[in-house]
N, C-alpha and C. Protein backbone atom coordinates (compact mmCIF):
# COMPACT_ATOMS: atom_id res chain seq x y z
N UNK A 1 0.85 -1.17 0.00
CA UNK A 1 0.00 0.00 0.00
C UNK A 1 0.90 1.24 0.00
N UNK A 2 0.60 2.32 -1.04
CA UNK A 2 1.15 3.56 -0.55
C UNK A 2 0.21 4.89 -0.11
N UNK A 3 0.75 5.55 0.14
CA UNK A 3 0.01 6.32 0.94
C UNK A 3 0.35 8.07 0.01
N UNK A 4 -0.24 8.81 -0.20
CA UNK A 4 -0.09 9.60 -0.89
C UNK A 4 -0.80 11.02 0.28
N UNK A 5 0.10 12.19 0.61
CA UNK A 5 -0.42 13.22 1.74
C UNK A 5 -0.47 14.39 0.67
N UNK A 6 -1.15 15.11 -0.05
CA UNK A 6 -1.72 16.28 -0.64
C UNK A 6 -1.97 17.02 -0.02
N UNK A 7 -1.65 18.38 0.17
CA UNK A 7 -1.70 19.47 0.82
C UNK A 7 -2.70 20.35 -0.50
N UNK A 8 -3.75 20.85 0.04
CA UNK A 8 -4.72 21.83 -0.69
C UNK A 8 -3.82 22.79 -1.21
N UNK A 9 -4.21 23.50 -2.42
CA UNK A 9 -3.73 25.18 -2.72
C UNK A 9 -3.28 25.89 -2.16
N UNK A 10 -3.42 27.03 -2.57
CA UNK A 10 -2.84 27.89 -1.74
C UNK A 10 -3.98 28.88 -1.56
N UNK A 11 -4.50 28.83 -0.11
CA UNK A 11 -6.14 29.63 -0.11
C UNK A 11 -6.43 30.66 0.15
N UNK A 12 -7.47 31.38 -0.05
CA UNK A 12 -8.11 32.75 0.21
C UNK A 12 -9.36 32.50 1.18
N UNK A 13 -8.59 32.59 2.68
CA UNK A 13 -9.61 32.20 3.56
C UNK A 13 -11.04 33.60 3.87
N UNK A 14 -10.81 34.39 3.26
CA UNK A 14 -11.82 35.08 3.62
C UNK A 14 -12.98 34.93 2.83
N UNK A 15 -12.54 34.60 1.52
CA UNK A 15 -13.90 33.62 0.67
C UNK A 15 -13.75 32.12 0.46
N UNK A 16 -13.23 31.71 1.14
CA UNK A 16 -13.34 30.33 1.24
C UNK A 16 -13.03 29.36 -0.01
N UNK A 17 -12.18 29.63 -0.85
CA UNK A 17 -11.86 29.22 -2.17
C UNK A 17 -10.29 29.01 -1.87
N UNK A 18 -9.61 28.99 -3.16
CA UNK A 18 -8.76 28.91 -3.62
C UNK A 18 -8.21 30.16 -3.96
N UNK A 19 -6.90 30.58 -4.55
CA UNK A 19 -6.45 31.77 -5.31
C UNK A 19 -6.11 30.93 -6.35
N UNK A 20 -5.92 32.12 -7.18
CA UNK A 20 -4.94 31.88 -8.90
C UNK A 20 -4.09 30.89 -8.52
N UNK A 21 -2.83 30.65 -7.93
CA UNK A 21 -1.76 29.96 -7.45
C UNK A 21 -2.58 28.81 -6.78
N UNK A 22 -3.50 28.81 -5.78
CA UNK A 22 -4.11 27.78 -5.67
C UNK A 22 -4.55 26.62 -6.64
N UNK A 23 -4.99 27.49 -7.78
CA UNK A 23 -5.65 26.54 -8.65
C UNK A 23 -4.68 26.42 -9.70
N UNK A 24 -3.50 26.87 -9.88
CA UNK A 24 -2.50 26.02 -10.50
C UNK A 24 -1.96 25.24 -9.74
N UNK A 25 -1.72 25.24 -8.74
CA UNK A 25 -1.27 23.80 -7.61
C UNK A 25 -1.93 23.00 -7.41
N UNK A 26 -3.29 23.06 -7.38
CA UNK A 26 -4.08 21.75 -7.30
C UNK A 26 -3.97 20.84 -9.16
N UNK A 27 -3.93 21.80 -9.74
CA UNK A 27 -3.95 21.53 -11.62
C UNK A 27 -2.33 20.68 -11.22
N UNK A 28 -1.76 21.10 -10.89
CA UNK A 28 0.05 20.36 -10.89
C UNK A 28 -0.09 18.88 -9.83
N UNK A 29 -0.90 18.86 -8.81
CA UNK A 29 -0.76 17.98 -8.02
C UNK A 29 -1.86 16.87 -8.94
N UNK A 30 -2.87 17.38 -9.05
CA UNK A 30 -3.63 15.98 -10.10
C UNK A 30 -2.88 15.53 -11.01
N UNK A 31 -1.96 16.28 -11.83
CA UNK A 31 -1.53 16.16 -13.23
C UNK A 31 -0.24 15.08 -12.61
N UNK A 32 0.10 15.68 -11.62
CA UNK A 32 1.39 14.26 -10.94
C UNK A 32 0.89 13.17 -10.43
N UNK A 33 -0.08 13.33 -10.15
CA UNK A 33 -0.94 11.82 -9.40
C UNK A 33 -1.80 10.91 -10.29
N UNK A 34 -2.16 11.90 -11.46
CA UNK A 34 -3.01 10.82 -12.49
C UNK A 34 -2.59 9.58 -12.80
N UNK A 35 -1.42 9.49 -12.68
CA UNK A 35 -1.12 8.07 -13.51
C UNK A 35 -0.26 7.09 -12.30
N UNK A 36 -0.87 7.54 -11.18
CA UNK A 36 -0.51 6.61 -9.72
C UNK A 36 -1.29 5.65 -10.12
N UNK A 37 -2.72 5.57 -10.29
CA UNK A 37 -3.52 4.61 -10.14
C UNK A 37 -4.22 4.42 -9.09
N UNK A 38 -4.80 4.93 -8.74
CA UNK A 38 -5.45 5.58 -7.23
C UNK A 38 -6.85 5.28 -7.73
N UNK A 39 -6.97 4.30 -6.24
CA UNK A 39 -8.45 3.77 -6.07
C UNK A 39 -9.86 4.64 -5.74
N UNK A 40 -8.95 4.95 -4.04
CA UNK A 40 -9.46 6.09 -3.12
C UNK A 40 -9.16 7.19 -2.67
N UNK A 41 -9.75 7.86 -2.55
CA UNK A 41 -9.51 9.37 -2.14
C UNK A 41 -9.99 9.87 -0.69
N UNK A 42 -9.15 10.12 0.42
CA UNK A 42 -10.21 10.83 1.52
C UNK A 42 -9.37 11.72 1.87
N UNK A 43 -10.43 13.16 2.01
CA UNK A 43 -10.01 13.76 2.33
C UNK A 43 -10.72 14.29 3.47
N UNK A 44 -10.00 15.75 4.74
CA UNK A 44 -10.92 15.87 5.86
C UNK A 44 -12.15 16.48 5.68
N UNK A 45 -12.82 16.85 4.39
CA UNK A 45 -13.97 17.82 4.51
C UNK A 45 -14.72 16.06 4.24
N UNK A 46 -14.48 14.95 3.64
CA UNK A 46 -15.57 14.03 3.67
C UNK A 46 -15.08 13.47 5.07
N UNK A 47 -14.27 13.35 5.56
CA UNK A 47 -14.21 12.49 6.97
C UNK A 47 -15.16 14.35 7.65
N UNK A 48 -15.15 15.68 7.70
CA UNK A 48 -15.72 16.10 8.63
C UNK A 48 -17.51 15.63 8.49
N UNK A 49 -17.78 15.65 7.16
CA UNK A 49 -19.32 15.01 6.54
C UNK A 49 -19.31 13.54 7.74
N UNK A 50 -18.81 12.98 7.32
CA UNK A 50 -18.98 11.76 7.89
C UNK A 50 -19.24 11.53 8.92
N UNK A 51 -18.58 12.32 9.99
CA UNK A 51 -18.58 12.70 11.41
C UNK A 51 -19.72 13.19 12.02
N UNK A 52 -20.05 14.14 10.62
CA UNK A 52 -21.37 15.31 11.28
C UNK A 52 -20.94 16.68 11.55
N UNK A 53 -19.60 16.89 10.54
CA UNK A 53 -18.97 18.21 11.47
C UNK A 53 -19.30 19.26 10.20
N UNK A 54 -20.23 20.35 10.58
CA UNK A 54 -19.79 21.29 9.51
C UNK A 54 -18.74 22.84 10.28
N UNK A 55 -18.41 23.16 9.49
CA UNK A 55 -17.48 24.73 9.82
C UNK A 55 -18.27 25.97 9.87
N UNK A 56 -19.61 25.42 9.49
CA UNK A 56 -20.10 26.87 8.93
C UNK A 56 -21.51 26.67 10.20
């Protein structure tokens, strides 16, 4: 098994998104991982769903 740790963009917490640079870093991190072969994906906003946790 490997284990793969992705760190989000780079964010604009006052609207709750991404920035420009964000969304070329997430575009660079898929584009390196596509051809891992990756089953599953979790990340903490579905483990906070899961839990019952919202932020807002």
């Amino acid at each position: 098994m490997r284990l793969f740790f992705v760190r989000h963009g780079h964010p604009d917490y006052e609207k709750d998104c991404l920035t420009e640079l964000g969304h070329i870093q997430a575009e660079r991190a898929a584009m390196r991982l596509k051809e891992e072969g990756i089953k599953k994906i979790y990340s903490r906003q579905v483990f906070f769903e899961y839990i019952g946790f919202s932020k807002r």
